[in-house]
PDB file of N, CA and C in Angstrom:
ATOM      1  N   UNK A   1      93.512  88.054  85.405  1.00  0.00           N
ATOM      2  CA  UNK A   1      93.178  87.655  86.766  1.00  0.00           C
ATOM      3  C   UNK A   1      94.444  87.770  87.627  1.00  0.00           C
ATOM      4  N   UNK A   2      94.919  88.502  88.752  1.00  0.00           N
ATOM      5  CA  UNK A   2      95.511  88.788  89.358  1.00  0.00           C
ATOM      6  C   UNK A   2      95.644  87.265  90.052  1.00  0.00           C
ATOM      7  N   UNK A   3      97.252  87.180  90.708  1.00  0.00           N
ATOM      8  CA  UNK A   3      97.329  86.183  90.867  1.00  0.00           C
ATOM      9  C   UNK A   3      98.098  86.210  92.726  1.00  0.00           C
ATOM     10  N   UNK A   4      97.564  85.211  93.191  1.00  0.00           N
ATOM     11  CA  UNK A   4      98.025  85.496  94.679  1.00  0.00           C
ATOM     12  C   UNK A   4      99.027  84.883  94.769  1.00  0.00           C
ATOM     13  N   UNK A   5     100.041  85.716  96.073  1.00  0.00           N
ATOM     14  CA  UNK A   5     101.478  85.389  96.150  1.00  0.00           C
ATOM     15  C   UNK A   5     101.714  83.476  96.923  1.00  0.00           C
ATOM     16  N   UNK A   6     102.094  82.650  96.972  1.00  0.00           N
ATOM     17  CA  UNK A   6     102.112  81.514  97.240  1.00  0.00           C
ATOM     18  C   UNK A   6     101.845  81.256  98.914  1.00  0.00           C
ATOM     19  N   UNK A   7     102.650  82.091  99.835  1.00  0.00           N
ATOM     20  CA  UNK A   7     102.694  82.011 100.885  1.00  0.00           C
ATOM     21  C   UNK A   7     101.645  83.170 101.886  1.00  0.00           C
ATOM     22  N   UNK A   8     100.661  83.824 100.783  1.00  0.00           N
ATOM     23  CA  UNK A   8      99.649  84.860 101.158  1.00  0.00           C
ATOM     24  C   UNK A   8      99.123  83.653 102.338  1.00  0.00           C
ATOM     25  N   UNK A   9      98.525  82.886 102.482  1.00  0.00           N
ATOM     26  CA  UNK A   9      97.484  82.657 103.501  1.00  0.00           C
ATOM     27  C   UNK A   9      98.464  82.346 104.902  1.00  0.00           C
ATOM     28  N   UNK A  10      99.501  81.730 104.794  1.00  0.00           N
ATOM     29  CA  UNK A  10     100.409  82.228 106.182  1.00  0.00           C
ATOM     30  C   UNK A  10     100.780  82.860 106.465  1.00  0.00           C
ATOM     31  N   UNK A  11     101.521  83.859 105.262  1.00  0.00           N
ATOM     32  CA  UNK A  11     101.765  85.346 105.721  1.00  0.00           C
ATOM     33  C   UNK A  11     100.609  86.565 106.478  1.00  0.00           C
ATOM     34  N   UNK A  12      99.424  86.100 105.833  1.00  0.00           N
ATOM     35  CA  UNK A  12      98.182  86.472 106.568  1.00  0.00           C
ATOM     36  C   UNK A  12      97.998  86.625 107.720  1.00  0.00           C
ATOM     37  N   UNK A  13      97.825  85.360 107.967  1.00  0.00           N
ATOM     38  CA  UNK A  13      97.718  84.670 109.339  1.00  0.00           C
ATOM     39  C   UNK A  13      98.669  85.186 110.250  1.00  0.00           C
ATOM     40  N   UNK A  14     100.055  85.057 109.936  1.00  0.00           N
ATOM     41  CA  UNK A  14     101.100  85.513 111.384  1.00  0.00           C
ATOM     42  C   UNK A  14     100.617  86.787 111.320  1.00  0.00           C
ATOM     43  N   UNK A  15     100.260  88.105 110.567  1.00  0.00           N
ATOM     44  CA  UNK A  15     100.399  89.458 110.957  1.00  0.00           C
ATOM     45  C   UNK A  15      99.297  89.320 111.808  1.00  0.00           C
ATOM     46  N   UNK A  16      98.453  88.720 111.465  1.00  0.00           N
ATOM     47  CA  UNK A  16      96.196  88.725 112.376  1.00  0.00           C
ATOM     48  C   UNK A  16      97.057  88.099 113.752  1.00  0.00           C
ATOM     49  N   UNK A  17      97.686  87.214 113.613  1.00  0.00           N
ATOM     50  CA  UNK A  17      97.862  86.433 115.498  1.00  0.00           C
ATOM     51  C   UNK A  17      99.124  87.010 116.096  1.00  0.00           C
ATOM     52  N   UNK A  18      99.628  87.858 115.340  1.00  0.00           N
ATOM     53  CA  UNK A  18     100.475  89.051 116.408  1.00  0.00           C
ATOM     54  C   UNK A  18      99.934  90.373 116.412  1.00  0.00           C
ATOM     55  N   UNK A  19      98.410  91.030 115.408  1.00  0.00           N
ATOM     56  CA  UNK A  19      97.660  91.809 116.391  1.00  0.00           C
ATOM     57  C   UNK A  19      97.227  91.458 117.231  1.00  0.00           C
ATOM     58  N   UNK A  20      96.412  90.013 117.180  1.00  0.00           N
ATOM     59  CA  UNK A  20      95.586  89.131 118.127  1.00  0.00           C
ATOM     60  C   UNK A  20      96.032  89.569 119.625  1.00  0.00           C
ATOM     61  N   UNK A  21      97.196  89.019 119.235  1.00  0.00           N
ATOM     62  CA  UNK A  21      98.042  89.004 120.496  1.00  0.00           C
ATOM     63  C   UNK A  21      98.536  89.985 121.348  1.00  0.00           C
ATOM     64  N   UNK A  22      98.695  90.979 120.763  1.00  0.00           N
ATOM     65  CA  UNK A  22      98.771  92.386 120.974  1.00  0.00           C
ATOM     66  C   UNK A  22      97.519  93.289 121.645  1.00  0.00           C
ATOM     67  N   UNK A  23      96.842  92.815 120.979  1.00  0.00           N
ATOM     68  CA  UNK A  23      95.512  93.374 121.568  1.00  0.00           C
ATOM     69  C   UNK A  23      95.308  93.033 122.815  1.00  0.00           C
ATOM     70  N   UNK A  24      95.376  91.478 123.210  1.00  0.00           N
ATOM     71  CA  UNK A  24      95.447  90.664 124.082  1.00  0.00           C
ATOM     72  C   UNK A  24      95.776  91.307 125.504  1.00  0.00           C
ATOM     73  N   UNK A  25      97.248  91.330 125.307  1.00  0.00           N
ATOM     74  CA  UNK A  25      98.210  91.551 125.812  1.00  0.00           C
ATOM     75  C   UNK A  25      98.111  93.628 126.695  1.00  0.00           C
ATOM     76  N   UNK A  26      97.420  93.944 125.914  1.00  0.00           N
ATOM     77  CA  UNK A  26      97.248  95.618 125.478  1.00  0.00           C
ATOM     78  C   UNK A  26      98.581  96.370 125.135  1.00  0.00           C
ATOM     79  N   UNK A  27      99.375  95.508 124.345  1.00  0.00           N
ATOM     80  CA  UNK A  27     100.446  96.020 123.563  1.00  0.00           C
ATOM     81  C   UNK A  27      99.967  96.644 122.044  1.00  0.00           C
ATOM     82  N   UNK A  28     101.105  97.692 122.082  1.00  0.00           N
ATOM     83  CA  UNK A  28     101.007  98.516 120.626  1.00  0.00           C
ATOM     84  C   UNK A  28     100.918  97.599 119.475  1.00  0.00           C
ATOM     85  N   UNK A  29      99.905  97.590 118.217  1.00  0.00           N
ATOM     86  CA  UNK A  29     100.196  96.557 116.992  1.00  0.00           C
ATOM     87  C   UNK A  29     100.964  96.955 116.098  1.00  0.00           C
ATOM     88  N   UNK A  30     101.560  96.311 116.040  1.00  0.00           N
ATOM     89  CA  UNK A  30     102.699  96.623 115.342  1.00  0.00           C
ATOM     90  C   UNK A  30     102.710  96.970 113.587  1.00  0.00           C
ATOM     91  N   UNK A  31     101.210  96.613 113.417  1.00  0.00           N
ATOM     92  CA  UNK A  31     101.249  96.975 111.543  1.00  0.00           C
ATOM     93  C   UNK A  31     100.448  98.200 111.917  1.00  0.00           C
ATOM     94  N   UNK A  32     100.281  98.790 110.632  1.00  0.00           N
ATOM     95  CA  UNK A  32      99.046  99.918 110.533  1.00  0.00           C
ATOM     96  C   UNK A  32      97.959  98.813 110.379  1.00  0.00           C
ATOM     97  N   UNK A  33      96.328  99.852 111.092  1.00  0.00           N
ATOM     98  CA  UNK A  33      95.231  98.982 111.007  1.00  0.00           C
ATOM     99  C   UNK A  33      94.686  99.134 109.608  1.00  0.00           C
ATOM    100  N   UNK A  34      95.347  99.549 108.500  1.00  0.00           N
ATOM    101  CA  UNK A  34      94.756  99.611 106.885  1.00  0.00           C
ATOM    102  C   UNK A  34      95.287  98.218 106.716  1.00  0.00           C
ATOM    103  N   UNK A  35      96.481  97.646 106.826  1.00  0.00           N
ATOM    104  CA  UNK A  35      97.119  96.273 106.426  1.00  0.00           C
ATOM    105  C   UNK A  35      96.416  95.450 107.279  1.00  0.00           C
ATOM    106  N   UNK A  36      95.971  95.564 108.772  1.00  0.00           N
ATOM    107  CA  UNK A  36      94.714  94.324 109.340  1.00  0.00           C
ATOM    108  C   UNK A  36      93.623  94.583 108.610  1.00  0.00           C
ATOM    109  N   UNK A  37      93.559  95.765 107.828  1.00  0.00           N
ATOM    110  CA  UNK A  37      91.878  95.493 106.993  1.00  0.00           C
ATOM    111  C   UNK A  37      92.006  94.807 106.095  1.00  0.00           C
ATOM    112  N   UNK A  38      93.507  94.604 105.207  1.00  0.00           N
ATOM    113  CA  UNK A  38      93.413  94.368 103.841  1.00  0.00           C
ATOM    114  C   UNK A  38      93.346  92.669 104.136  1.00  0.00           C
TER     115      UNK A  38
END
């Protein structure tokens, strides 16, 4: 069973609320949209 990294669900979170924000904003996002899918 693969095991998740400790700080996965905040690390999550900040990349989603600085596309969020980005989008928002109509600034460039700064990850690729394969890493907002994953």
């Amino acid at each position: 069973k693969p095991k998740v990294p400790t700080n996965f669900e905040e690390d999550t979170w900040s990349v989603l609320k600085s596309a969020i924000a980005a989008v928002f904003l109509k600034q460039p996002v700064s990850c690729s949209l394969e890493d907002l899918y994953q």
